[in-house]
PDB file of N, CA and C in Angstrom:
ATOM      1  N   UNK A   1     109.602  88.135 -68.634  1.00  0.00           N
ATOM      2  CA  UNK A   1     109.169  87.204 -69.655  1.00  0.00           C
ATOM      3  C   UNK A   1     108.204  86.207 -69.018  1.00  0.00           C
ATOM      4  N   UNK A   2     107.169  86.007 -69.802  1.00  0.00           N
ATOM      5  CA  UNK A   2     106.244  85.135 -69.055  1.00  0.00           C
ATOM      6  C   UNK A   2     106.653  83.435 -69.159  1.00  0.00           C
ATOM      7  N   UNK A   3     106.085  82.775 -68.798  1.00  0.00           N
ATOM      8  CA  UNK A   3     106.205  81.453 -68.530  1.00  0.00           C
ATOM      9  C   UNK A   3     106.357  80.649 -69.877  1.00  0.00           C
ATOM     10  N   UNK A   4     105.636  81.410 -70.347  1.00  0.00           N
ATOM     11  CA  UNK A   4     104.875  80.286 -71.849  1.00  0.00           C
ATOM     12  C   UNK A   4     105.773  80.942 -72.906  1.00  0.00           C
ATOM     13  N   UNK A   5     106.379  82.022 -72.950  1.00  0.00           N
ATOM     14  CA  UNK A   5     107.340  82.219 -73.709  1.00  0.00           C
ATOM     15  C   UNK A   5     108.798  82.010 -73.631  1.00  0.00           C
ATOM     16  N   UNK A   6     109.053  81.766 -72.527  1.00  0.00           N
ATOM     17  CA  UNK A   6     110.024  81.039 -71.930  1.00  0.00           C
ATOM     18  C   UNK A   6     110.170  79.354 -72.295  1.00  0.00           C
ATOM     19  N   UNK A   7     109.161  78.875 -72.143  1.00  0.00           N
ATOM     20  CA  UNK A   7     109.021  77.139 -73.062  1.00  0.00           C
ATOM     21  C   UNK A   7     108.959  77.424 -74.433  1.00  0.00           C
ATOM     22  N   UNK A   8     108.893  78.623 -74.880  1.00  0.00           N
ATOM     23  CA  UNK A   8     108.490  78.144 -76.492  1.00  0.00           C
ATOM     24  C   UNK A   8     109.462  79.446 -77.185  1.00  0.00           C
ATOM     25  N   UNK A   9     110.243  79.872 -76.863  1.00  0.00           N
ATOM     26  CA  UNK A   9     111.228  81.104 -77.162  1.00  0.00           C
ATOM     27  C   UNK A   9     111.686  80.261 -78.455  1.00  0.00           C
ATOM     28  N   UNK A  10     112.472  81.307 -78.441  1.00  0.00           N
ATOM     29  CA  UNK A  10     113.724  80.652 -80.103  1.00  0.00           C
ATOM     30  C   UNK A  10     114.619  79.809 -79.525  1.00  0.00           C
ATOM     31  N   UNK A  11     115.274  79.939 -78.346  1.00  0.00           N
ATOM     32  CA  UNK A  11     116.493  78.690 -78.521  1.00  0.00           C
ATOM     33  C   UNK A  11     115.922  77.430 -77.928  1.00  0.00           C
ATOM     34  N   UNK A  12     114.086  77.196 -77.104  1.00  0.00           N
ATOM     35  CA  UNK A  12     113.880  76.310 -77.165  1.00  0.00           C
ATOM     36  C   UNK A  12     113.185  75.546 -78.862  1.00  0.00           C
ATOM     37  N   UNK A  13     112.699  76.506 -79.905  1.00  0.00           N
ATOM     38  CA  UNK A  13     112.587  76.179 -81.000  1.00  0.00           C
ATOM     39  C   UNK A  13     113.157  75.336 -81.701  1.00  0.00           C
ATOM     40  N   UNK A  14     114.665  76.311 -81.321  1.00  0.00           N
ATOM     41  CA  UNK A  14     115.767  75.813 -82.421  1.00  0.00           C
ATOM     42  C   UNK A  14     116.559  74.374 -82.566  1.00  0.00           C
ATOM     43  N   UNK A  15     116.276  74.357 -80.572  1.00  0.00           N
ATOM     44  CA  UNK A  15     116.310  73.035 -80.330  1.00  0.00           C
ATOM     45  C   UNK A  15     115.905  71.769 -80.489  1.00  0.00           C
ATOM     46  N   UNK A  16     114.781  72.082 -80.835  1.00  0.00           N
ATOM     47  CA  UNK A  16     113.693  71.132 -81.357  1.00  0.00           C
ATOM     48  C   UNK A  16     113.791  70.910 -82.904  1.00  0.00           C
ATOM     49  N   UNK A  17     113.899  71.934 -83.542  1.00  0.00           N
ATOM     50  CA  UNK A  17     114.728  71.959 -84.728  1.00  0.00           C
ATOM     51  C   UNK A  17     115.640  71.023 -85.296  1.00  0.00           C
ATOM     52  N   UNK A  18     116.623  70.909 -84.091  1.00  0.00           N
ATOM     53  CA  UNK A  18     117.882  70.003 -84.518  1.00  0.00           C
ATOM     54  C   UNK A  18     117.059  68.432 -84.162  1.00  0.00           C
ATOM     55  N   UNK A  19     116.245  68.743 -83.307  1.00  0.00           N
ATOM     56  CA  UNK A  19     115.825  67.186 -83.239  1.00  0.00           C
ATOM     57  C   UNK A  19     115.313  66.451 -84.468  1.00  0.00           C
ATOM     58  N   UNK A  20     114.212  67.534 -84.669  1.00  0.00           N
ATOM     59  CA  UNK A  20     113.240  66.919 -85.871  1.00  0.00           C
ATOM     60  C   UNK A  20     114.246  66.772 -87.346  1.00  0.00           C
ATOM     61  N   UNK A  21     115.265  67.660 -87.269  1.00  0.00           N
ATOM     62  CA  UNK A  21     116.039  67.138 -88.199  1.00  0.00           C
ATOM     63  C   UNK A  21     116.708  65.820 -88.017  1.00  0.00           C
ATOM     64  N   UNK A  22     117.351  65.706 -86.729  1.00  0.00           N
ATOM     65  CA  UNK A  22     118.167  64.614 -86.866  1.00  0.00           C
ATOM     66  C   UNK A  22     117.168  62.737 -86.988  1.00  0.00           C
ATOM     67  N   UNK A  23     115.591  63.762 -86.362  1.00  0.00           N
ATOM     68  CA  UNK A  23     114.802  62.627 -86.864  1.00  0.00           C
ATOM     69  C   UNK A  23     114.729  61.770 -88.166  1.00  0.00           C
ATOM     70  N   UNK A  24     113.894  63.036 -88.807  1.00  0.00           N
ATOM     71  CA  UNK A  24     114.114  62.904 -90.279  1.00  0.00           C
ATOM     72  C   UNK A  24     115.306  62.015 -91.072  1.00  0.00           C
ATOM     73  N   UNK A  25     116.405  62.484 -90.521  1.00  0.00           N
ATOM     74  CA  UNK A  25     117.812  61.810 -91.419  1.00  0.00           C
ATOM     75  C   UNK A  25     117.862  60.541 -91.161  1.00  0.00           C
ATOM     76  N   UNK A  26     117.728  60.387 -89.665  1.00  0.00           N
ATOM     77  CA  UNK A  26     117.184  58.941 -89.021  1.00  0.00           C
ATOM     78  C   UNK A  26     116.203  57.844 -90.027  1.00  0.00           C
ATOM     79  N   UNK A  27     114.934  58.576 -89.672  1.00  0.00           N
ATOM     80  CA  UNK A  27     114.138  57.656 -90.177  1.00  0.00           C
ATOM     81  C   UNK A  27     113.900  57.960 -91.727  1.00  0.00           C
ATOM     82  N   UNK A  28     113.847  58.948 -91.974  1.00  0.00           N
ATOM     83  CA  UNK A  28     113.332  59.651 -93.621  1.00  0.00           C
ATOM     84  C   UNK A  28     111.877  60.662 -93.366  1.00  0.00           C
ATOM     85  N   UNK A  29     111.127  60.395 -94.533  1.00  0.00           N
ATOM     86  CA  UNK A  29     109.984  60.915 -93.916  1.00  0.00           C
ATOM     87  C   UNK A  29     109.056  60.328 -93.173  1.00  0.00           C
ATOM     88  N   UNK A  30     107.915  61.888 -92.659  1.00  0.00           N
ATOM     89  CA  UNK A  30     107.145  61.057 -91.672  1.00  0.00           C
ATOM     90  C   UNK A  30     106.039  61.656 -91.619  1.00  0.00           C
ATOM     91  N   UNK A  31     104.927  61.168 -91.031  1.00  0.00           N
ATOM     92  CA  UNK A  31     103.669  62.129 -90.934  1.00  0.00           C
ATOM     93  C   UNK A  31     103.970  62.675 -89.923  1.00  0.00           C
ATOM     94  N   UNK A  32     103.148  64.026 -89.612  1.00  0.00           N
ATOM     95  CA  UNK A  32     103.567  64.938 -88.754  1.00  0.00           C
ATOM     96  C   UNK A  32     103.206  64.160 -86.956  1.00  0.00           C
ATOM     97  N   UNK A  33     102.218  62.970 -87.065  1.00  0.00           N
ATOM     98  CA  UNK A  33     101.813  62.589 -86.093  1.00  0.00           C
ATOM     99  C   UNK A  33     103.023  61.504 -85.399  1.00  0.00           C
ATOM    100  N   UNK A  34     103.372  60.558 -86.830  1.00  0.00           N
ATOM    101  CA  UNK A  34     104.816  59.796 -86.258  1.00  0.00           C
ATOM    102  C   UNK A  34     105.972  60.816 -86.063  1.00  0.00           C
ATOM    103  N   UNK A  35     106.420  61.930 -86.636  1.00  0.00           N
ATOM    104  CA  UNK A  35     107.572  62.466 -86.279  1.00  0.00           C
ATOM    105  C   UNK A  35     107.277  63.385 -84.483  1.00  0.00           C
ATOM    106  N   UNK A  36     106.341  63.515 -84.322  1.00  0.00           N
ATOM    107  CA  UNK A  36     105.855  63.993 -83.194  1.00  0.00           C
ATOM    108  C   UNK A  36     106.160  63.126 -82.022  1.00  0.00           C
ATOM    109  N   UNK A  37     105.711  62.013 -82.327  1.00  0.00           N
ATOM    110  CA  UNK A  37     106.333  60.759 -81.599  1.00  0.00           C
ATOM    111  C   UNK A  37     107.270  60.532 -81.385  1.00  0.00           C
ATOM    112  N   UNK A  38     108.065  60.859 -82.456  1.00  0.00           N
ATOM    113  CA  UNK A  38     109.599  60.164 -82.483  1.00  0.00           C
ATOM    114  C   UNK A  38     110.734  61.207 -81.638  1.00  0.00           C
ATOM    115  N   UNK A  39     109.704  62.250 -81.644  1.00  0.00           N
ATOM    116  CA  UNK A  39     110.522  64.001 -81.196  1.00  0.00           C
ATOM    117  C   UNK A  39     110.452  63.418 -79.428  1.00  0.00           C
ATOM    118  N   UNK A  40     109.759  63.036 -79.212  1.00  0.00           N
ATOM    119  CA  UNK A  40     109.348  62.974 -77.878  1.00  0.00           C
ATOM    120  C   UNK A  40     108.917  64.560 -77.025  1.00  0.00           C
ATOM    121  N   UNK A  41     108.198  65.619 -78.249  1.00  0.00           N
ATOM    122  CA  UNK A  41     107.847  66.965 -77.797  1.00  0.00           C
ATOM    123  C   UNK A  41     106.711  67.053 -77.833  1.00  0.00           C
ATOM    124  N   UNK A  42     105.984  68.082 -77.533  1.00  0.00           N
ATOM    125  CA  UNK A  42     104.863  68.186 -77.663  1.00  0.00           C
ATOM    126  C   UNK A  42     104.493  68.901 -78.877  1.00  0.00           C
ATOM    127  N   UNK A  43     103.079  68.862 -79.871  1.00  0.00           N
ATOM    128  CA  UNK A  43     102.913  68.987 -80.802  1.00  0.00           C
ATOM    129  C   UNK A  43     103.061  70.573 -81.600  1.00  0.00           C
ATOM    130  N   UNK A  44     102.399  71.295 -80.848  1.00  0.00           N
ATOM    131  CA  UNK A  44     102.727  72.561 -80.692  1.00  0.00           C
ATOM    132  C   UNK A  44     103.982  73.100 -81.121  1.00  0.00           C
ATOM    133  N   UNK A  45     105.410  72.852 -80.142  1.00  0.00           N
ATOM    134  CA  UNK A  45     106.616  73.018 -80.605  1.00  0.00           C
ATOM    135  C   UNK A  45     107.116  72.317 -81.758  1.00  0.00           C
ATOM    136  N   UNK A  46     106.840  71.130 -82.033  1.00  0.00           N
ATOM    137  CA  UNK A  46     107.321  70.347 -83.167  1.00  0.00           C
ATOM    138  C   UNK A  46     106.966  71.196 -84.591  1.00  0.00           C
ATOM    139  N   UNK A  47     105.424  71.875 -84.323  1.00  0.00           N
ATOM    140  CA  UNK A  47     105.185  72.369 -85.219  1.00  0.00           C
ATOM    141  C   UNK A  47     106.193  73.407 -85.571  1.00  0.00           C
ATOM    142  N   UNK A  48     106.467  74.448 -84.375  1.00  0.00           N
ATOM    143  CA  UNK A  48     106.857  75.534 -84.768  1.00  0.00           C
ATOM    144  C   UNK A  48     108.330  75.152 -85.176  1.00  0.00           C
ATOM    145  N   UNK A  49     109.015  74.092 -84.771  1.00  0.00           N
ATOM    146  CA  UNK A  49     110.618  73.701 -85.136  1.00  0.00           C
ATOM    147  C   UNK A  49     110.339  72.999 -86.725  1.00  0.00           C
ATOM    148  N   UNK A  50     109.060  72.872 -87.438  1.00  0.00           N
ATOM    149  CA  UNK A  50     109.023  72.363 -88.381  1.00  0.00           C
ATOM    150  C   UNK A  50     108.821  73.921 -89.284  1.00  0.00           C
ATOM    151  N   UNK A  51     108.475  74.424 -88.950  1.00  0.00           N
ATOM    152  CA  UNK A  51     107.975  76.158 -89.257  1.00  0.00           C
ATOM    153  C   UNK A  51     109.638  76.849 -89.748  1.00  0.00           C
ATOM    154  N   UNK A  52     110.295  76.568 -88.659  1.00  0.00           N
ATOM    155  CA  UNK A  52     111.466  77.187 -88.769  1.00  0.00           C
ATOM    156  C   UNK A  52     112.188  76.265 -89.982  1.00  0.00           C
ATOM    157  N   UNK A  53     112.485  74.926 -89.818  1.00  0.00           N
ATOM    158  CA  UNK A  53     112.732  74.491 -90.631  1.00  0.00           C
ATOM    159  C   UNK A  53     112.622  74.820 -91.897  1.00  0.00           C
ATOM    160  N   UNK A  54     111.438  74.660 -92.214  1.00  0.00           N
ATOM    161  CA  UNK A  54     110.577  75.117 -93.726  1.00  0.00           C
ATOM    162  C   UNK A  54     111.082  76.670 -93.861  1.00  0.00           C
ATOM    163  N   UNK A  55     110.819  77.759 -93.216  1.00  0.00           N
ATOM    164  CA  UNK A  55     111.661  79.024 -93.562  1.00  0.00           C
ATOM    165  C   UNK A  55     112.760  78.682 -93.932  1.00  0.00           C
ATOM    166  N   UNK A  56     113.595  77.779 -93.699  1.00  0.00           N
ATOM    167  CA  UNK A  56     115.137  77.915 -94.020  1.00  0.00           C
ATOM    168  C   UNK A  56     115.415  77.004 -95.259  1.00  0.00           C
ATOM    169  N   UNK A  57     114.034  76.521 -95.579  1.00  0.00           N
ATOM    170  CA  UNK A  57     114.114  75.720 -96.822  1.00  0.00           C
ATOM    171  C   UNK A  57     114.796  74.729 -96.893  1.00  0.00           C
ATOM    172  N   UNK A  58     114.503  73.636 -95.979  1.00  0.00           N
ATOM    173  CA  UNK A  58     115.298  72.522 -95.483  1.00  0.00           C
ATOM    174  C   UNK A  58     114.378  71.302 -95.713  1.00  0.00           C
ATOM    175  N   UNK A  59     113.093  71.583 -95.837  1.00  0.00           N
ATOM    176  CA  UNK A  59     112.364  70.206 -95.957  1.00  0.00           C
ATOM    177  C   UNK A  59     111.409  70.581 -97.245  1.00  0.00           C
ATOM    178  N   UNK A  60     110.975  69.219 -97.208  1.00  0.00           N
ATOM    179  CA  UNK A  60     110.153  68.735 -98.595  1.00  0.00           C
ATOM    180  C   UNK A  60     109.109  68.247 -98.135  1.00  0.00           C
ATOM    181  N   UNK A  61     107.242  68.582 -98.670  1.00  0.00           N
ATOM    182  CA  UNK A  61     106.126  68.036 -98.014  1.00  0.00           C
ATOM    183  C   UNK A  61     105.345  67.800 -99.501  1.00  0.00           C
ATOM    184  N   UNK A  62     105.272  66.219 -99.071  1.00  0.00           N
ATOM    185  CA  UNK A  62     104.803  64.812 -99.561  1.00  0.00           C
ATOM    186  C   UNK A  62     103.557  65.282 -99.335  1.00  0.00           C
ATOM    187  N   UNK A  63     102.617  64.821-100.917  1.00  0.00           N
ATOM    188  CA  UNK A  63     100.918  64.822-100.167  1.00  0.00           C
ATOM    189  C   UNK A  63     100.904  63.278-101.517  1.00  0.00           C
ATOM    190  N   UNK A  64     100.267  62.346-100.419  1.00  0.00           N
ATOM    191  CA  UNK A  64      99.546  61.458-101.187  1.00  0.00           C
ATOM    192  C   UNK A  64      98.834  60.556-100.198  1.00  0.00           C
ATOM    193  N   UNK A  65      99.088  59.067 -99.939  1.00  0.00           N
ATOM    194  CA  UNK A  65      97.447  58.610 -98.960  1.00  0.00           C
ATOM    195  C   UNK A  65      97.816  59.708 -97.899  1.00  0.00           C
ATOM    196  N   UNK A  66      98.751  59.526 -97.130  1.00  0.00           N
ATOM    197  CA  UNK A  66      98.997  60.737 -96.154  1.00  0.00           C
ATOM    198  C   UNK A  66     100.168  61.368 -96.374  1.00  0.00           C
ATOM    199  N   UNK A  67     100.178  62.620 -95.619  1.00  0.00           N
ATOM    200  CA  UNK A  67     100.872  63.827 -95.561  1.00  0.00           C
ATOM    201  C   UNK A  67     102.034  63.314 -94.990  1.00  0.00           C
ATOM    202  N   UNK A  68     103.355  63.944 -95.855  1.00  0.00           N
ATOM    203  CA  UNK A  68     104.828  63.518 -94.922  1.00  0.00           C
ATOM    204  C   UNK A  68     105.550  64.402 -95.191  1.00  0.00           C
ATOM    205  N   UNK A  69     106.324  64.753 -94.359  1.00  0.00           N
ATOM    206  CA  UNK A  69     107.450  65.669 -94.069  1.00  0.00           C
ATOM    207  C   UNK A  69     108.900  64.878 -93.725  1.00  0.00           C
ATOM    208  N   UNK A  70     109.710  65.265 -94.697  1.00  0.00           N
ATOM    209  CA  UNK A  70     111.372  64.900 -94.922  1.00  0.00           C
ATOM    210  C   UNK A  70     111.986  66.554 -95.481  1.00  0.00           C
ATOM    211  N   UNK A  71     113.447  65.882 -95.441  1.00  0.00           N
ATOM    212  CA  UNK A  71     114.800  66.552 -95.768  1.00  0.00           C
ATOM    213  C   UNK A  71     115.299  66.464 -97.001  1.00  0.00           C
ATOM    214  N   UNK A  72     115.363  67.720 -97.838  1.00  0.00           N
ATOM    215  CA  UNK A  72     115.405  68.153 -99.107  1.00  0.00           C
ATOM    216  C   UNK A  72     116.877  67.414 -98.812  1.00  0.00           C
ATOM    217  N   UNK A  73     117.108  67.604-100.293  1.00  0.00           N
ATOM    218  CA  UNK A  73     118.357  66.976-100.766  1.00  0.00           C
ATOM    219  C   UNK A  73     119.540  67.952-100.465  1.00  0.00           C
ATOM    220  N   UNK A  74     120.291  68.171 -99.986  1.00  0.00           N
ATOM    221  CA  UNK A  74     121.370  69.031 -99.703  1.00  0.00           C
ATOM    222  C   UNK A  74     122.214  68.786-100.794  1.00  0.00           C
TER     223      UNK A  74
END
């Protein structure tokens, strides 16, 4: 397995996953640039743990002055 798939595999994904969720619940929503921040990851992965997220139909995306990403209503 190469290097770069090794940093960005599924259980480092998934991990990131639980972050950006537990962000979210934290703060609420966010633009993808503050929740990036708040992840303390790099943008790339945040994306793809937001990717996974959204497949599992877990979040809700806000468009108005700017773009935000939160946690559907369970």
């Amino acid at each position: 397995m190469a290097i770069a798939e090794a940093l960005t595999g599924p259980a480092v994904i998934g991990e990131t996953a639980g972050v950006v969720w537990k962000v979210l619940a934290a703060k609420g929503p966010l633009s993808l640039t503050k929740l990036t921040k708040e992840c303390e990851a790099p943008k790339d992965l945040v994306l793809q743990a937001v990717g996974w997220l959204a497949r599992e139909d877990k979040l809700v995306f806000e468009e108005g002055r700017t773009k935000t990403i939160g946690l559907k209503d369970c």
